[in-house]
N, C-alpha and C. Protein backbone atom coordinates (compact mmCIF):
# COMPACT_ATOMS: atom_id res chain seq x y z
N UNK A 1 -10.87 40.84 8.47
CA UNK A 1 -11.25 41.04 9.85
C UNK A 1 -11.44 39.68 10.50
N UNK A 2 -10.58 39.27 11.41
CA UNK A 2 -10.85 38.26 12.32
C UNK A 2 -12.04 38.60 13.72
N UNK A 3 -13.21 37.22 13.58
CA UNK A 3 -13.94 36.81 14.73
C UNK A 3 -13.91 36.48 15.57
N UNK A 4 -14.33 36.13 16.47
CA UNK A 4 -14.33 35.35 18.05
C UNK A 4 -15.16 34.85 18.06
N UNK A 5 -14.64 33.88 18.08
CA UNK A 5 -16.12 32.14 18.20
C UNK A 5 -15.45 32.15 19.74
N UNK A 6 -16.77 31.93 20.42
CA UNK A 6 -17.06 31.31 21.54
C UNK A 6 -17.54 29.93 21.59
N UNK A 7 -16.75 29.11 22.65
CA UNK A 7 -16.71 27.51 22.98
C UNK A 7 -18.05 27.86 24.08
N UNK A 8 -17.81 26.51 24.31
CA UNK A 8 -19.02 26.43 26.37
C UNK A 8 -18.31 27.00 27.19
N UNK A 9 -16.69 26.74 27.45
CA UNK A 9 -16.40 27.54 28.21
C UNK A 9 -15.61 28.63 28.48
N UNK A 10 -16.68 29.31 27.38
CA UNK A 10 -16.05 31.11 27.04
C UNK A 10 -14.28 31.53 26.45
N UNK A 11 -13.58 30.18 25.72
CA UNK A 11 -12.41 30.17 25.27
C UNK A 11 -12.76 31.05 24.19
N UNK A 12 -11.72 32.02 23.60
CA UNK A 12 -11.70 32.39 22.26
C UNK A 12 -10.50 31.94 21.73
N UNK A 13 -10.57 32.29 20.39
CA UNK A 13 -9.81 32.57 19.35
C UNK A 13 -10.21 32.84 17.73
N UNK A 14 -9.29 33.44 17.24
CA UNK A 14 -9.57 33.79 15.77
C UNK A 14 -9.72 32.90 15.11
N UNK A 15 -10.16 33.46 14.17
CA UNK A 15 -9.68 32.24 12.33
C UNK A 15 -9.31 31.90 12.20
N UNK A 16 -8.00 32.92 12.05
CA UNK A 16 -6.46 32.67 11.33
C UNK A 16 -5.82 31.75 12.55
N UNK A 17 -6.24 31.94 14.22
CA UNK A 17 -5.31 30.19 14.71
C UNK A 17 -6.02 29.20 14.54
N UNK A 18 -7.57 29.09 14.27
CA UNK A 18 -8.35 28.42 14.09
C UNK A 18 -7.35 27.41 12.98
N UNK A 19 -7.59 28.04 11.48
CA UNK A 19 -6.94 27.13 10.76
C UNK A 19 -5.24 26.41 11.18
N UNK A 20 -4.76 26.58 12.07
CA UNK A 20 -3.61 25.86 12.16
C UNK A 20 -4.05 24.34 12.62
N UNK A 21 -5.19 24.59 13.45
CA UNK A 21 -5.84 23.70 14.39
C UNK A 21 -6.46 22.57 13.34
N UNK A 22 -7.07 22.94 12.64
CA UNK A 22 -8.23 22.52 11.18
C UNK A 22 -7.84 22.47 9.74
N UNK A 23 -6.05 21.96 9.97
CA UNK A 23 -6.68 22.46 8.58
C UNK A 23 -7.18 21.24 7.32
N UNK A 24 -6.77 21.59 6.17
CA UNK A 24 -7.44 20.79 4.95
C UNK A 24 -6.57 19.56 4.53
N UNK A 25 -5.10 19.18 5.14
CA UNK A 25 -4.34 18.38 4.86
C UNK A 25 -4.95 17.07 5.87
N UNK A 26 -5.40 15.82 5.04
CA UNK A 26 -5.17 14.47 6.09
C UNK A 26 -4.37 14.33 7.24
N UNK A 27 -4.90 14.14 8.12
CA UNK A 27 -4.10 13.23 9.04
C UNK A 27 -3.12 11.87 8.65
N UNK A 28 -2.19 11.43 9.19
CA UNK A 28 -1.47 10.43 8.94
C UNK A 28 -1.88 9.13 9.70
N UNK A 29 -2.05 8.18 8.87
CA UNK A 29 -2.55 6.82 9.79
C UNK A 29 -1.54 5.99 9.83
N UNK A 30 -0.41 5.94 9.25
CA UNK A 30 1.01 5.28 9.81
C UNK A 30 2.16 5.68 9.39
N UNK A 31 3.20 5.14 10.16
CA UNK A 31 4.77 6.02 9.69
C UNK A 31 5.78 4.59 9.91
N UNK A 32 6.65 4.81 9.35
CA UNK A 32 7.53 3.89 9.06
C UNK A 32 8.75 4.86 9.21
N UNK A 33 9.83 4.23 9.95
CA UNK A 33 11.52 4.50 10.14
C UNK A 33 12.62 3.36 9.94
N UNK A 34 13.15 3.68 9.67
CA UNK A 34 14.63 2.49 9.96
C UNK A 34 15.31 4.07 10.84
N UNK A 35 16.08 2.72 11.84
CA UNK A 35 17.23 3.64 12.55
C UNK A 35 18.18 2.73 12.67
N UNK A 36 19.38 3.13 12.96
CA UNK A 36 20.89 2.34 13.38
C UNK A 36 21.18 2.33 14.44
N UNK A 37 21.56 1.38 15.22
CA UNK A 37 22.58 1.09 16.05
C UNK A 37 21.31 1.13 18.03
N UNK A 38 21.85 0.28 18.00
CA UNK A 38 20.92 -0.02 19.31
C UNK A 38 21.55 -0.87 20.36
N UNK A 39 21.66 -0.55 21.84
CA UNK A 39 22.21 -1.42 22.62
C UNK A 39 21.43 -2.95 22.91
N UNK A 40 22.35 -3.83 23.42
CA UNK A 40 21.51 -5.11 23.38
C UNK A 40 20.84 -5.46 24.39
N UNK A 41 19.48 -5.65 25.33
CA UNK A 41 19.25 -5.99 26.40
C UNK A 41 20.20 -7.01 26.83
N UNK A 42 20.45 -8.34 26.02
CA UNK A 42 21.04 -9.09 27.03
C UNK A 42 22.82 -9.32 27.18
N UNK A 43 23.93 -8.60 26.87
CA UNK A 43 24.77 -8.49 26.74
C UNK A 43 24.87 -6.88 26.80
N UNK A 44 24.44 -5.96 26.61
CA UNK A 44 24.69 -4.43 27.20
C UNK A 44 25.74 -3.70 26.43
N UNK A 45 26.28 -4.66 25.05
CA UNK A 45 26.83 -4.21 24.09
C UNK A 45 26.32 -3.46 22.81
N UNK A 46 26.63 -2.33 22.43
CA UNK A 46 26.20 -1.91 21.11
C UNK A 46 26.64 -2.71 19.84
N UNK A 47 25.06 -2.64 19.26
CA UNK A 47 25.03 -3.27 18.36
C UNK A 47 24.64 -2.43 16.89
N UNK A 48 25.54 -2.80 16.00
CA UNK A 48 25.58 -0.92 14.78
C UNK A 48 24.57 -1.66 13.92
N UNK A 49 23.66 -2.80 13.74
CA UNK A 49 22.76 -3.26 12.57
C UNK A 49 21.48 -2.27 12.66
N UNK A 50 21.08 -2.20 12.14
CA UNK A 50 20.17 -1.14 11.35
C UNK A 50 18.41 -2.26 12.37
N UNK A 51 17.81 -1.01 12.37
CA UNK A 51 16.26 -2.37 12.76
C UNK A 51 14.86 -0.65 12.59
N UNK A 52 13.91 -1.24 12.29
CA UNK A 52 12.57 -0.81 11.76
C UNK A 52 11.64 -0.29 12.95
N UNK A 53 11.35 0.44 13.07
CA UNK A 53 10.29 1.02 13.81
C UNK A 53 9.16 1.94 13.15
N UNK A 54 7.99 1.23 13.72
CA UNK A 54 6.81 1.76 12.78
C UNK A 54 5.30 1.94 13.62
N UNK A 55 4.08 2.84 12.91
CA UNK A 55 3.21 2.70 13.83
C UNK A 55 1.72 2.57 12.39
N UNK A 56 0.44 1.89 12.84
CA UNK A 56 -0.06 2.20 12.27
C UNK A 56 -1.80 2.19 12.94
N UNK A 57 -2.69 2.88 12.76
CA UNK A 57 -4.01 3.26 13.33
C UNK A 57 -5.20 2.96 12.15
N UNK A 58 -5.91 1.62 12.50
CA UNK A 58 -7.21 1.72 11.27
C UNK A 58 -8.25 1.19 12.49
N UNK A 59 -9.00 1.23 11.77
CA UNK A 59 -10.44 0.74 12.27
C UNK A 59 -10.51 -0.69 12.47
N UNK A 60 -10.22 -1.68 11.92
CA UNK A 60 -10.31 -3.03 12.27
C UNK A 60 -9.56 -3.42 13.22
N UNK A 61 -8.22 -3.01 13.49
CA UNK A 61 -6.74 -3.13 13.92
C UNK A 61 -6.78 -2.64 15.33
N UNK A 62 -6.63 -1.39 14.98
CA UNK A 62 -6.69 -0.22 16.34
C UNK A 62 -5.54 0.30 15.89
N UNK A 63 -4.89 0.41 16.93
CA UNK A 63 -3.33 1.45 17.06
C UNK A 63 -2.35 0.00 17.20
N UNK A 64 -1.60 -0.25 16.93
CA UNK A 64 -0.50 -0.95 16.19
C UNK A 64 0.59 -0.40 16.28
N UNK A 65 1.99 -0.73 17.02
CA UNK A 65 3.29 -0.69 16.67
C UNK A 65 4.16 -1.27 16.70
N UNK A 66 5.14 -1.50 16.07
CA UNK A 66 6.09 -2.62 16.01
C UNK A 66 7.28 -2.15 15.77
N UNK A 67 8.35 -2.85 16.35
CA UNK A 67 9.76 -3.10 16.03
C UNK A 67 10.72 -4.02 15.38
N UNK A 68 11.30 -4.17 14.43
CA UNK A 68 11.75 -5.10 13.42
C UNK A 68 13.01 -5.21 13.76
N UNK A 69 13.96 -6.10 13.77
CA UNK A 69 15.51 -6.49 13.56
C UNK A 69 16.05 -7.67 13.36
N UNK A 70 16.70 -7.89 12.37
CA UNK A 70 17.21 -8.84 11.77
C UNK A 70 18.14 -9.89 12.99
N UNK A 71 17.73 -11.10 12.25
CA UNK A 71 18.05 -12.47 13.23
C UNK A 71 19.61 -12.35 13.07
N UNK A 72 19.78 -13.58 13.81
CA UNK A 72 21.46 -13.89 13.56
C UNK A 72 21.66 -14.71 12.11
N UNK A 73 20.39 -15.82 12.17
CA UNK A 73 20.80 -16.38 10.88
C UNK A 73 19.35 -15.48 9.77
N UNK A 74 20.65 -14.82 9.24
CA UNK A 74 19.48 -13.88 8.09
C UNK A 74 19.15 -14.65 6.81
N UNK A 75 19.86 -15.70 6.48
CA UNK A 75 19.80 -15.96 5.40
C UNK A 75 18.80 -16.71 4.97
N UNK A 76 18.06 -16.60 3.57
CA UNK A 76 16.53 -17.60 3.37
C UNK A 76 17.25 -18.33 2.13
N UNK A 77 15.87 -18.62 1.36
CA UNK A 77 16.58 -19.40 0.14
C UNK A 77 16.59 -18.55 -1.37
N UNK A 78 16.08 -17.06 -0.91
CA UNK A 78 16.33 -16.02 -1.80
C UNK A 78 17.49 -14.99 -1.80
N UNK A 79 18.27 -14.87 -2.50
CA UNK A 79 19.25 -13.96 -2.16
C UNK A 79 19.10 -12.45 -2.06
N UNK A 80 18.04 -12.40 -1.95
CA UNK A 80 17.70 -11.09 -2.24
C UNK A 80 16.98 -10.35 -0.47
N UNK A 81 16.09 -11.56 0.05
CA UNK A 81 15.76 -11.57 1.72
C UNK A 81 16.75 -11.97 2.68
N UNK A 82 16.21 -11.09 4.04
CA UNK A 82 16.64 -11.64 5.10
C UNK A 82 15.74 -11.83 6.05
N UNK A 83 16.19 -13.03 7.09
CA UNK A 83 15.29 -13.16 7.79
C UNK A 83 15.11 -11.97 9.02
N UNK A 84 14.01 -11.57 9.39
CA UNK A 84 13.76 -10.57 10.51
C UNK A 84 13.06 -10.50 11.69
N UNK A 85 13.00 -10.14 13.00
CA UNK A 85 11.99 -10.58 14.04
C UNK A 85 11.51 -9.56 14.52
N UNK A 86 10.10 -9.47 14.42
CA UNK A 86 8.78 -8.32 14.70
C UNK A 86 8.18 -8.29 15.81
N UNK A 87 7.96 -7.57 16.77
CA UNK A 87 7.29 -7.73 17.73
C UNK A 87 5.89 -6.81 17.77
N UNK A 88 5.26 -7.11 17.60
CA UNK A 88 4.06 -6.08 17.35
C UNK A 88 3.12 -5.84 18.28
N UNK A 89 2.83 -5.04 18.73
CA UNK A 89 2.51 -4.25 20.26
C UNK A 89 0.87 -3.91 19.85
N UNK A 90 -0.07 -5.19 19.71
CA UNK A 90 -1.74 -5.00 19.46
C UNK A 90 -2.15 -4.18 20.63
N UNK A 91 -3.59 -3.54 20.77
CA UNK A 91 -4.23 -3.29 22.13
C UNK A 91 -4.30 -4.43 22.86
N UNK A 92 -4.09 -5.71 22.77
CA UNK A 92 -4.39 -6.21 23.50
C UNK A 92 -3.35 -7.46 23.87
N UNK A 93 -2.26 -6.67 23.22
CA UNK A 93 -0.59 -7.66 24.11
C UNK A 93 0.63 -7.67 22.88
N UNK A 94 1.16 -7.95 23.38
CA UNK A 94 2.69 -8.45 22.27
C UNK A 94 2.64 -9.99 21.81
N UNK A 95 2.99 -9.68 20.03
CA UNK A 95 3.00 -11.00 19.76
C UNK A 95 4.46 -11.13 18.83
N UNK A 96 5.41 -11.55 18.79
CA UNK A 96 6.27 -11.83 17.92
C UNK A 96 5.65 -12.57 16.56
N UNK A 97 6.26 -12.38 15.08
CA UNK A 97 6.38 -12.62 14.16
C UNK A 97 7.44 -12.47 13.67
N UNK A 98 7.41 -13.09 12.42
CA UNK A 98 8.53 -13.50 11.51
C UNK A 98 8.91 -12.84 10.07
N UNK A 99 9.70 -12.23 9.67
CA UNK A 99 9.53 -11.01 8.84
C UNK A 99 10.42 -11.06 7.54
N UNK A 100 10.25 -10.58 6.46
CA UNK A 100 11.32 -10.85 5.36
C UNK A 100 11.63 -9.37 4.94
N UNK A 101 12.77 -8.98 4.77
CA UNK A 101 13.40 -7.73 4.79
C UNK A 101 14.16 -8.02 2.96
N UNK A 102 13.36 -6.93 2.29
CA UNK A 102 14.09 -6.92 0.52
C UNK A 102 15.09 -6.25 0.46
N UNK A 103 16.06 -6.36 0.26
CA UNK A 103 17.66 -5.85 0.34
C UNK A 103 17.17 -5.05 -1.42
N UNK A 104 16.37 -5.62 -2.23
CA UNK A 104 16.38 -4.52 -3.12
C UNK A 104 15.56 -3.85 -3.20
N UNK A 105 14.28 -3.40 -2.73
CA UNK A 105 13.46 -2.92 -2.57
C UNK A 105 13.34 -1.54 -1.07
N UNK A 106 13.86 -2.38 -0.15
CA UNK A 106 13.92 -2.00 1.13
C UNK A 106 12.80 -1.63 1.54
N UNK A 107 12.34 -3.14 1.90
CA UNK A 107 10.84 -3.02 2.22
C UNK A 107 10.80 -4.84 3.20
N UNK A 108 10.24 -4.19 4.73
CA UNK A 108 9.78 -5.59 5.25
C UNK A 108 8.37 -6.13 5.33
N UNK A 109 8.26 -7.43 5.04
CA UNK A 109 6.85 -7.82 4.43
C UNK A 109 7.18 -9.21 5.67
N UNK A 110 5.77 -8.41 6.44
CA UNK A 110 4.97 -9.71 7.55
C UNK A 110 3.99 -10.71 7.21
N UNK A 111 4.42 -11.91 6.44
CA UNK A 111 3.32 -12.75 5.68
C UNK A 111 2.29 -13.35 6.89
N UNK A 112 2.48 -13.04 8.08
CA UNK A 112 1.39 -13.63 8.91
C UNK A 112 0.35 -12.50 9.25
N UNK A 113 0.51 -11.47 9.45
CA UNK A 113 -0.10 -10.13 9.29
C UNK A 113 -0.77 -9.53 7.77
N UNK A 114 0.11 -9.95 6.83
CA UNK A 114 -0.53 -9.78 5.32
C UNK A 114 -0.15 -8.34 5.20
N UNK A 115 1.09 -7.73 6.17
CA UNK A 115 1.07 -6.10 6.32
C UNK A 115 2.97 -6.17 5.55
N UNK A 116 3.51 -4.79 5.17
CA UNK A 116 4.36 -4.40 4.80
C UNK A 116 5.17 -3.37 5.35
N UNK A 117 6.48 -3.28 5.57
CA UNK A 117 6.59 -1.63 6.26
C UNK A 117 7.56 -0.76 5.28
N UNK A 118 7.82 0.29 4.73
CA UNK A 118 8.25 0.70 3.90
C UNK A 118 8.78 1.84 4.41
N UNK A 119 10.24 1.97 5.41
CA UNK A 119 10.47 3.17 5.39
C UNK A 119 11.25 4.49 4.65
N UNK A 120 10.99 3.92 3.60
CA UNK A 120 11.37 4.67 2.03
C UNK A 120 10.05 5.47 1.55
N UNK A 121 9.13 5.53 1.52
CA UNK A 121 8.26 5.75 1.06
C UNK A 121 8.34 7.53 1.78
N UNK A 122 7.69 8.32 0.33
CA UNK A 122 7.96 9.92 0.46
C UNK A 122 7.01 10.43 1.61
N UNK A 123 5.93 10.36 2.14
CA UNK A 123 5.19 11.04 2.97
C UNK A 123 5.92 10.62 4.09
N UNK A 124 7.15 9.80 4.93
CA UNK A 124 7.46 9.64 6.09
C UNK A 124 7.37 8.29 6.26
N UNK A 125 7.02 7.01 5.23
CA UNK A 125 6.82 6.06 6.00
C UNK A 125 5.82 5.32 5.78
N UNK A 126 5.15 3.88 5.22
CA UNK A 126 4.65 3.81 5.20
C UNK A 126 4.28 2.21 5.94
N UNK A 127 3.10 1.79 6.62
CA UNK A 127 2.91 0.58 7.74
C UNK A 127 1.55 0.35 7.57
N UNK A 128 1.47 -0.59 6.51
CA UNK A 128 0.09 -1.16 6.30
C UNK A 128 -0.45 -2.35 5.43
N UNK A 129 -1.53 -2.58 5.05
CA UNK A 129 -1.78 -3.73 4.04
C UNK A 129 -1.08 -3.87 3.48
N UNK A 130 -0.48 -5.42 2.93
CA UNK A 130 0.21 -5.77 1.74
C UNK A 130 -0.76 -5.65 0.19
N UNK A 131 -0.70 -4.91 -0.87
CA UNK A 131 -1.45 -4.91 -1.85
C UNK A 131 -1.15 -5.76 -2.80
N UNK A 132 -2.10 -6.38 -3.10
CA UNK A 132 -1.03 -7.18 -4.78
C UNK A 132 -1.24 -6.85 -5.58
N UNK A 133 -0.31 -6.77 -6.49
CA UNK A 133 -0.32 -6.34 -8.19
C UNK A 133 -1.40 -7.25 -8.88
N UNK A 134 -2.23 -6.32 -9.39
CA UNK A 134 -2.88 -6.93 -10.43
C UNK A 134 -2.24 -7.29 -11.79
């Protein structure tokens, strides 16, 4: 048998929509994507390279999002990175950074942020602290 809870201002509903509203699964505090192919602001040509879009929400931080895409000159002194450019959208402005993208891992790591973005990772994505291996 479903109830009727009453709010302040005399809204109802049952249980059973109650729990769609409530239920027992976490919320998500960041998501990570790669997508392909994007036109260029300054030439108006499509461009088919792949680039990162991500979001992430903590308590120290705030709400956080950024966009990743690889430079012209990608190359570092690892063969394994490329170089990448981040723009990261704080509450309180845009700041560009500098980004290393693992061609074997497929994972970009912001060493000025100390953050990682992983859009491989099974829950959707993942945009947060860099951890180190103990």
């Amino acid at each position: 048998m479903a109830y009727t809870r009453y709010t302040r201002n005399n809204y109802s509903y049952s249980t059973a929509s109650r729990r769609k509203f409530f239920s027992d699964k976490p919320r998500k505090k960041s998501g990570c994507r790669m997508r392909s192919g994007w036109t260029s602001r300054k030439t108006g040509e499509r461009v088919d390279d792949n680039y990162i879009t991500g979001w992430n929400k903590s308590m120290t931080r705030g709400f956080i999002t950024f966009i990743a895409s690889p430079r012209k000159e990608r190359e570092t002194a690892s063969p394994h990175n490329e170089h990448w450019v981040v723009t990261v959208q704080f509450s309180t402005g845009k700041k560009t950074f500098t980004g290393f993208y693992n061609l074997n891992t497929k994972r970009l790591t912001i060493p000025d942020l100390q953050m990682v973005a992983n859009p491989n990772a099974p829950n959707g994505g993942y945009f947060g602290t860099n951890r180190k291996r103990k």
